[in-house]
PDB file of N, CA and C in Angstrom:
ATOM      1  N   UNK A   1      -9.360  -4.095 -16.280  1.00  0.00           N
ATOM      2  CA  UNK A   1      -9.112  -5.407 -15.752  1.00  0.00           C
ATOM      3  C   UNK A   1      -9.681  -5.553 -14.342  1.00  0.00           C
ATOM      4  N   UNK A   2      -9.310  -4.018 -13.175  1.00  0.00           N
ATOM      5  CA  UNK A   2     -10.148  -4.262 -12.244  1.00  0.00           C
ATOM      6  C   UNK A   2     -11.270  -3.491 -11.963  1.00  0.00           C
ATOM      7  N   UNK A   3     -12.186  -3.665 -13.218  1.00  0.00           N
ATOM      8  CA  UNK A   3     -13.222  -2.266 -12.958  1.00  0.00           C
ATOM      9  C   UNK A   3     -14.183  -2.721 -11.868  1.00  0.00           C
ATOM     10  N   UNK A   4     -14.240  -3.909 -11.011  1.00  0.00           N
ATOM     11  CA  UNK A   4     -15.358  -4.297 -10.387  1.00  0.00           C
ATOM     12  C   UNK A   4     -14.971  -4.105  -8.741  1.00  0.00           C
ATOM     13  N   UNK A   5     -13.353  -3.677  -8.460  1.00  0.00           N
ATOM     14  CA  UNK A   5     -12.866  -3.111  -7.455  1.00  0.00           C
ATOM     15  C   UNK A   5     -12.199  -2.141  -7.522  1.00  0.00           C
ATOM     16  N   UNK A   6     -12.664  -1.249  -8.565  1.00  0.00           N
ATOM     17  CA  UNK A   6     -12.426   0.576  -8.807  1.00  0.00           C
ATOM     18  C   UNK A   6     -10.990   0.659  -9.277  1.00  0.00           C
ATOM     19  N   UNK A   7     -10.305  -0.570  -9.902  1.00  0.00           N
ATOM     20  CA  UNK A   7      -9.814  -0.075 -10.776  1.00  0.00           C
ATOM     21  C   UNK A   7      -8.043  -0.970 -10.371  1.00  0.00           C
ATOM     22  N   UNK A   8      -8.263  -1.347  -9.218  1.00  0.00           N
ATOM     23  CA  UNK A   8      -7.082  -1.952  -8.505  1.00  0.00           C
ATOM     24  C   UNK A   8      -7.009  -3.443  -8.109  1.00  0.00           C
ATOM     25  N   UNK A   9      -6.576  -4.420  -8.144  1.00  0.00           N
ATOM     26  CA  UNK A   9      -6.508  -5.557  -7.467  1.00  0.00           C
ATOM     27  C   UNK A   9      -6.865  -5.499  -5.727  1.00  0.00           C
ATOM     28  N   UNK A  10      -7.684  -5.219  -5.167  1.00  0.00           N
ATOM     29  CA  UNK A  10      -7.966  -5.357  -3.984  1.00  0.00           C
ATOM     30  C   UNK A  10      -8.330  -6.879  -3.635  1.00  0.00           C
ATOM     31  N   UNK A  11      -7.504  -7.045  -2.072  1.00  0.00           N
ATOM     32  CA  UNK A  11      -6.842  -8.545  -1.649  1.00  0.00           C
ATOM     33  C   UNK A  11      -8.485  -9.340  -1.573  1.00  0.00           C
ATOM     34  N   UNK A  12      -8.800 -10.493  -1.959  1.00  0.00           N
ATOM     35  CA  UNK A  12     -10.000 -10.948  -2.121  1.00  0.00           C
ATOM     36  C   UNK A  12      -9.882 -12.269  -2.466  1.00  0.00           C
ATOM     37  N   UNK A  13     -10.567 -13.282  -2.322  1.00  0.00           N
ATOM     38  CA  UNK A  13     -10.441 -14.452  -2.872  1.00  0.00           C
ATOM     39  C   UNK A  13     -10.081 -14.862  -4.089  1.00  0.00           C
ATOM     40  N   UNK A  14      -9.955 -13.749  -4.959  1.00  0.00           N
ATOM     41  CA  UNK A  14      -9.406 -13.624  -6.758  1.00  0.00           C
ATOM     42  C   UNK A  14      -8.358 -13.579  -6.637  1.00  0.00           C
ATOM     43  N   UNK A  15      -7.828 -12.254  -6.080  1.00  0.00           N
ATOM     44  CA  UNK A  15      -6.736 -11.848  -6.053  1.00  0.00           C
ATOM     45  C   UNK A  15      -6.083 -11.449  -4.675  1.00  0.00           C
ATOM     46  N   UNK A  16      -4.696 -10.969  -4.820  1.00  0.00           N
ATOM     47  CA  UNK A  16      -3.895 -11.445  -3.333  1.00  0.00           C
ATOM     48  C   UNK A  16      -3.283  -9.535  -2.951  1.00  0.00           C
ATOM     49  N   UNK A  17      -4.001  -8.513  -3.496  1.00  0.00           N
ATOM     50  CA  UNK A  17      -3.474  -7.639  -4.257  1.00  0.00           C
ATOM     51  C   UNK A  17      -2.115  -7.099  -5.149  1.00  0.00           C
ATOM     52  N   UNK A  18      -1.439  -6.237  -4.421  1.00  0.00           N
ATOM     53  CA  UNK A  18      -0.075  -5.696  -5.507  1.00  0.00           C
ATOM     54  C   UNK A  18       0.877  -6.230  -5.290  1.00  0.00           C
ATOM     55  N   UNK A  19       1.878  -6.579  -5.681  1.00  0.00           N
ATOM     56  CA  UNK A  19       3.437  -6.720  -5.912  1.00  0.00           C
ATOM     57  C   UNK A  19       3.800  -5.805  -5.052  1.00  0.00           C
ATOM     58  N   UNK A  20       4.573  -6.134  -4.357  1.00  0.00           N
ATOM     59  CA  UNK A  20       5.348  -4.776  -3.490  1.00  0.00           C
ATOM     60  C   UNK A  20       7.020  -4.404  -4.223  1.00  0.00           C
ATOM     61  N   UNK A  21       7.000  -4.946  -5.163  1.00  0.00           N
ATOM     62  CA  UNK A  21       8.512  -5.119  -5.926  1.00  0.00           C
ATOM     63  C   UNK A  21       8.555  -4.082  -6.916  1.00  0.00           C
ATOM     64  N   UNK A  22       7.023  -3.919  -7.274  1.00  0.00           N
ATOM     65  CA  UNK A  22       6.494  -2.986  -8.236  1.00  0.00           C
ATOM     66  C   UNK A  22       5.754  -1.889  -7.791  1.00  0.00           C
ATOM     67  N   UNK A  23       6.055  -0.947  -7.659  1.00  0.00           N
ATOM     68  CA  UNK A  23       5.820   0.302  -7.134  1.00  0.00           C
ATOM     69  C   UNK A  23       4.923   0.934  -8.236  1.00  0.00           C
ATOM     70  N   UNK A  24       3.864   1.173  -7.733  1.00  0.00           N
ATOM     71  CA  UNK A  24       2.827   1.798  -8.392  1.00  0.00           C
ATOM     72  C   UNK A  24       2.202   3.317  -7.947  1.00  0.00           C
ATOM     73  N   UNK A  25       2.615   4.439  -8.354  1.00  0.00           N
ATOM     74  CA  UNK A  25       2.701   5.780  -7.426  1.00  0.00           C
ATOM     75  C   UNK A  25       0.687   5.720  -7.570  1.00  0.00           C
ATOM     76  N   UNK A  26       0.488   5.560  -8.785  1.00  0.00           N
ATOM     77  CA  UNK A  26      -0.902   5.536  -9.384  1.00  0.00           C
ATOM     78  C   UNK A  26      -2.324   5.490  -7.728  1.00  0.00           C
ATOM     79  N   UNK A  27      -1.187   4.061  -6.953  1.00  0.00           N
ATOM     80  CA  UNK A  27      -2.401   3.483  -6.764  1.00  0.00           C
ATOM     81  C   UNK A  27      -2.558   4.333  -5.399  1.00  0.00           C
ATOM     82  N   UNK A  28      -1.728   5.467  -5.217  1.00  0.00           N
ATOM     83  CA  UNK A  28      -2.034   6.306  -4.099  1.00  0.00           C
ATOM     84  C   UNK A  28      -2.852   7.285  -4.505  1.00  0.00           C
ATOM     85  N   UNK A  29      -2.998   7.520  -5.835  1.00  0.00           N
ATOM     86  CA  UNK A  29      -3.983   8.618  -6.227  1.00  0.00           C
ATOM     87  C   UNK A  29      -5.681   8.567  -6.648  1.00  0.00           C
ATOM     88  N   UNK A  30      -6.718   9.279  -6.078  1.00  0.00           N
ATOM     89  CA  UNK A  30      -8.001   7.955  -5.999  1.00  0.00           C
ATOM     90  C   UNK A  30      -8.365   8.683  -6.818  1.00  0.00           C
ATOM     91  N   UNK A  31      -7.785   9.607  -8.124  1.00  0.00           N
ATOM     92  CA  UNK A  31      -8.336   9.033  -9.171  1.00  0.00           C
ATOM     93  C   UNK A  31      -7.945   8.032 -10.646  1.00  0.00           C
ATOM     94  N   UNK A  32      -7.369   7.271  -9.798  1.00  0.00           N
ATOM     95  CA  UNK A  32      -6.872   6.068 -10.168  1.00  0.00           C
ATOM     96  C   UNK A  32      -7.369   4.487  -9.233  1.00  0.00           C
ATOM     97  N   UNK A  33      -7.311   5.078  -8.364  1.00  0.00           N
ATOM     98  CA  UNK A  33      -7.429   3.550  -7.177  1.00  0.00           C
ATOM     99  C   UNK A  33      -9.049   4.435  -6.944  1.00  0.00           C
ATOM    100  N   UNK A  34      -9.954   3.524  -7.292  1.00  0.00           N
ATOM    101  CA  UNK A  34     -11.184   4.288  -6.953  1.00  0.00           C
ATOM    102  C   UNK A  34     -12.350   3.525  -5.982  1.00  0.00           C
ATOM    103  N   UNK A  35     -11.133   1.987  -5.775  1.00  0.00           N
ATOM    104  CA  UNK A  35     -11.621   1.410  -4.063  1.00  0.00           C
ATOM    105  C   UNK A  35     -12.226   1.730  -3.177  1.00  0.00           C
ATOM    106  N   UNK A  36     -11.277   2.911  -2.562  1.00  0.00           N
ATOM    107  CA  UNK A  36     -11.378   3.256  -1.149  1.00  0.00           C
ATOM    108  C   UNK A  36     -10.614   2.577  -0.323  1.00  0.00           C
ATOM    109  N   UNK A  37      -9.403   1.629  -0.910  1.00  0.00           N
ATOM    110  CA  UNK A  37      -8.858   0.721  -0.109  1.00  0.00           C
ATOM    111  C   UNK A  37      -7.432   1.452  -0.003  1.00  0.00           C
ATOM    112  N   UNK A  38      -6.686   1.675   0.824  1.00  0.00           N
ATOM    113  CA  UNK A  38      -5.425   2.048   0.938  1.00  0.00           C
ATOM    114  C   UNK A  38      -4.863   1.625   0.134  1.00  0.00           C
ATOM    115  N   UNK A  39      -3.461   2.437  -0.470  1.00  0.00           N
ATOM    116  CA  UNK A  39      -2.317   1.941  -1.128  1.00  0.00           C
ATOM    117  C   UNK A  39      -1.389   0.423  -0.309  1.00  0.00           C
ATOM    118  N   UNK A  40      -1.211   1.257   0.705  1.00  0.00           N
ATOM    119  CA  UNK A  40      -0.798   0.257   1.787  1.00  0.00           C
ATOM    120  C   UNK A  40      -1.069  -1.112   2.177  1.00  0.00           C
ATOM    121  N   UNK A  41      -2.484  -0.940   1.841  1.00  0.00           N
ATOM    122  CA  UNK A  41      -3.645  -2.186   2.441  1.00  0.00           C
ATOM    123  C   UNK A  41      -3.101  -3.331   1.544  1.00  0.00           C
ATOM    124  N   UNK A  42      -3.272  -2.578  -0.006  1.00  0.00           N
ATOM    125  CA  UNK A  42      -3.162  -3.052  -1.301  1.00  0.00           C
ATOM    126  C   UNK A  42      -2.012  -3.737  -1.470  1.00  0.00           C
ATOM    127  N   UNK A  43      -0.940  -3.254  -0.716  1.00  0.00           N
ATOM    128  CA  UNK A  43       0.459  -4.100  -1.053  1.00  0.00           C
ATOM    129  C   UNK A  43       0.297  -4.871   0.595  1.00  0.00           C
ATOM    130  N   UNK A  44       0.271  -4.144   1.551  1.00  0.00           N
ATOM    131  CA  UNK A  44       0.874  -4.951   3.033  1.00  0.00           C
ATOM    132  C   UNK A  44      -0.638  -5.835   3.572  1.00  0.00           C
ATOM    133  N   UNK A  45      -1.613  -5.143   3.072  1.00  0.00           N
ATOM    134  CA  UNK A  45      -2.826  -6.077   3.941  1.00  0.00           C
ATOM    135  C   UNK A  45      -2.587  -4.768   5.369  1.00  0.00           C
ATOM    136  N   UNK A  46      -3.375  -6.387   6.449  1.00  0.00           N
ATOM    137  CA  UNK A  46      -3.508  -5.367   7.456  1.00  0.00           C
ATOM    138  C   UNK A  46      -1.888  -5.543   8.560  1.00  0.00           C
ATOM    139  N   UNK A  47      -0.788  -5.868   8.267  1.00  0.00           N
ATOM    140  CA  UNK A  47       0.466  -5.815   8.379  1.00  0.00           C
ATOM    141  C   UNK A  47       1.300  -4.309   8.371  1.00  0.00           C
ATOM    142  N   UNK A  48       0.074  -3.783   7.602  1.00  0.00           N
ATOM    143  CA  UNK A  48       0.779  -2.201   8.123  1.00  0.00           C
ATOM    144  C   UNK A  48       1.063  -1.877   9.122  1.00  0.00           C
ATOM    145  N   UNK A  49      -0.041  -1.287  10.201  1.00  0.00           N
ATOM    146  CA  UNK A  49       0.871  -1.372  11.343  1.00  0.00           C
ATOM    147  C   UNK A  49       2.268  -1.985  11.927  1.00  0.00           C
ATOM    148  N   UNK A  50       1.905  -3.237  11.977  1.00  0.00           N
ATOM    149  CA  UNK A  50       2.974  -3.467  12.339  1.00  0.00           C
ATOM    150  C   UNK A  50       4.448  -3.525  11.824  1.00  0.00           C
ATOM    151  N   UNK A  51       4.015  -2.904  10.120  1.00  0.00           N
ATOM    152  CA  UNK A  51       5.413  -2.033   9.757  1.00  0.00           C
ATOM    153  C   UNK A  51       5.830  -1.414   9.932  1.00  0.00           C
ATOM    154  N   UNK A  52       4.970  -0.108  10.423  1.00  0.00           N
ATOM    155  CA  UNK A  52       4.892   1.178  11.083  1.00  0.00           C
ATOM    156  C   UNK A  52       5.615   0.982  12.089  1.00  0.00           C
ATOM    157  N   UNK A  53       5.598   0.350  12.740  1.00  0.00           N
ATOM    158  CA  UNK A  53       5.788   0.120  14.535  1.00  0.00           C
ATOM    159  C   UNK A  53       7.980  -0.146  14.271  1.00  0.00           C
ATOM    160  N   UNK A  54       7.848  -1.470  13.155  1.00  0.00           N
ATOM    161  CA  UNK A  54       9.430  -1.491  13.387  1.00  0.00           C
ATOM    162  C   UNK A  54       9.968  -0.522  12.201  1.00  0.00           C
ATOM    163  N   UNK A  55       9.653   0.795  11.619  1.00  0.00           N
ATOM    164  CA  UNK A  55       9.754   1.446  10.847  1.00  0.00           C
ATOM    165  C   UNK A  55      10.350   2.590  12.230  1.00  0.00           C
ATOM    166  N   UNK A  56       9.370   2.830  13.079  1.00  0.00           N
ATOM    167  CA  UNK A  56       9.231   3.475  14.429  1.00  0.00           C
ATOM    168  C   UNK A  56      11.172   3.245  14.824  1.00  0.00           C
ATOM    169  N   UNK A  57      11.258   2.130  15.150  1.00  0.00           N
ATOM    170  CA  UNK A  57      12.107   1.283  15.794  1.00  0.00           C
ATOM    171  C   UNK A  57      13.707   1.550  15.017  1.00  0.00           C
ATOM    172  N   UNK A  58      13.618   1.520  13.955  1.00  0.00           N
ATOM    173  CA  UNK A  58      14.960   0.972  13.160  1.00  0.00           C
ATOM    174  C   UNK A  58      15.116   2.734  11.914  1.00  0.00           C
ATOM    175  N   UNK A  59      13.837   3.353  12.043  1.00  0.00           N
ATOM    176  CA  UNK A  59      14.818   4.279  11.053  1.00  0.00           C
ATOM    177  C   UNK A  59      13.840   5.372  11.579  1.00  0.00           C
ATOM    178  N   UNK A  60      13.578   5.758  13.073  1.00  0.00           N
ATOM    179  CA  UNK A  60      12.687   7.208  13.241  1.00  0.00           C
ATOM    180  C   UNK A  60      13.325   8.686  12.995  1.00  0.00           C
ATOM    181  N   UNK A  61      14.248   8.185  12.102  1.00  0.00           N
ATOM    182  CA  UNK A  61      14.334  10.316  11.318  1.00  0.00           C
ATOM    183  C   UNK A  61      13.909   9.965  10.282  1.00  0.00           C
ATOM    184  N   UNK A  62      13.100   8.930  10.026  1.00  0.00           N
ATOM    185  CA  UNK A  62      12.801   8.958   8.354  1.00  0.00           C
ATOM    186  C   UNK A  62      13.765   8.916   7.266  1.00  0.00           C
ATOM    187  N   UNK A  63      14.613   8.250   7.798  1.00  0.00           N
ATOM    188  CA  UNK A  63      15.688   8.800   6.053  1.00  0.00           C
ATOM    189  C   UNK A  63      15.959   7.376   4.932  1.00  0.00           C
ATOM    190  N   UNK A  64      15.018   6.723   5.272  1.00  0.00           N
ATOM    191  CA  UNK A  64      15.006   6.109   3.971  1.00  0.00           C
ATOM    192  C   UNK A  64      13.498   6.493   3.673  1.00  0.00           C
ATOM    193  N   UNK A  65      13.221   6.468   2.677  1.00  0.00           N
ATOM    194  CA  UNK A  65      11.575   6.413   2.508  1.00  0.00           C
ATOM    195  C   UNK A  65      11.812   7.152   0.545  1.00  0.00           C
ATOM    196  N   UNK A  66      10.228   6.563   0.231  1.00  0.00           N
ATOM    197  CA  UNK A  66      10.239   7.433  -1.135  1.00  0.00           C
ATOM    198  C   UNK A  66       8.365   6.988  -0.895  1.00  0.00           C
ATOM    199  N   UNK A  67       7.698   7.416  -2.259  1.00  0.00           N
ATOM    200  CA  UNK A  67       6.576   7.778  -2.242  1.00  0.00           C
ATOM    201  C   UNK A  67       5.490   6.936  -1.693  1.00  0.00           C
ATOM    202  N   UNK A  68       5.730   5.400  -1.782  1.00  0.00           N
ATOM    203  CA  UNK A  68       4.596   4.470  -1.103  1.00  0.00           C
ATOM    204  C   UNK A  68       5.767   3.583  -0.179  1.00  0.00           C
ATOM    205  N   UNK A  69       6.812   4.256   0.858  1.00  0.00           N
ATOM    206  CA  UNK A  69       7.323   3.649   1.577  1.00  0.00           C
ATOM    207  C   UNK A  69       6.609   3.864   2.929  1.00  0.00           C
ATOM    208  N   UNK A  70       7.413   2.509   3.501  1.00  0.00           N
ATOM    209  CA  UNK A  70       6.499   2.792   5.231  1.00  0.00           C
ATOM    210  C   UNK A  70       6.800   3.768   5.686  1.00  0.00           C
ATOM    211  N   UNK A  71       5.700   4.578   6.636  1.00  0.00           N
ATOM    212  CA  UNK A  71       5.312   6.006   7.075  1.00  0.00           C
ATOM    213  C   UNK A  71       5.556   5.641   8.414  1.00  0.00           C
ATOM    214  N   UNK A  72       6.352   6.666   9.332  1.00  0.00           N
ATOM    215  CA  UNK A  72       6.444   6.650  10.739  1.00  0.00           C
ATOM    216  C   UNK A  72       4.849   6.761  11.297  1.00  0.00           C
ATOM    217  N   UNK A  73       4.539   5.913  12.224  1.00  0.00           N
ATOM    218  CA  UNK A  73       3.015   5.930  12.737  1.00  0.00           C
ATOM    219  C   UNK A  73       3.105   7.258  13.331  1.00  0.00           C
TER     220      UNK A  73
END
């Protein structure tokens, strides 16, 4: 369905990329996501950072998190 952006919905005038509701472990593994575009990118855009930052802020021992959750910068 996305063989013309390696395999993933990457954010583009087609499409807006992933669901963030729907957790896709897949699309962290590049031989699956064969983009080159972050998992991250794919669900947050370029808003990562600044998830990072209040991720920083509100939970820096890390103790919520699971496999494509926000990463302490």
């Amino acid at each position: 369905m996305f063989a013309d952006t390696g395999g993933v919905p990457v954010p583009n005038d087609v499409t807006d990329g992933c669901f963030i509701n729907y957790a896709d472990i897949d699309l962290s593994d590049p031989a699956w996501n064969k983009s080159g575009v972050p998992w991250h990118d794919l669900y947050y855009k370029g808003n990562y950072p600044r998830l990072q930052q209040v991720k920083a802020t509100w939970d820096p021992m890390d103790v919520f998190q699971h496999a494509q959750g926000i990463e302490c910068p």
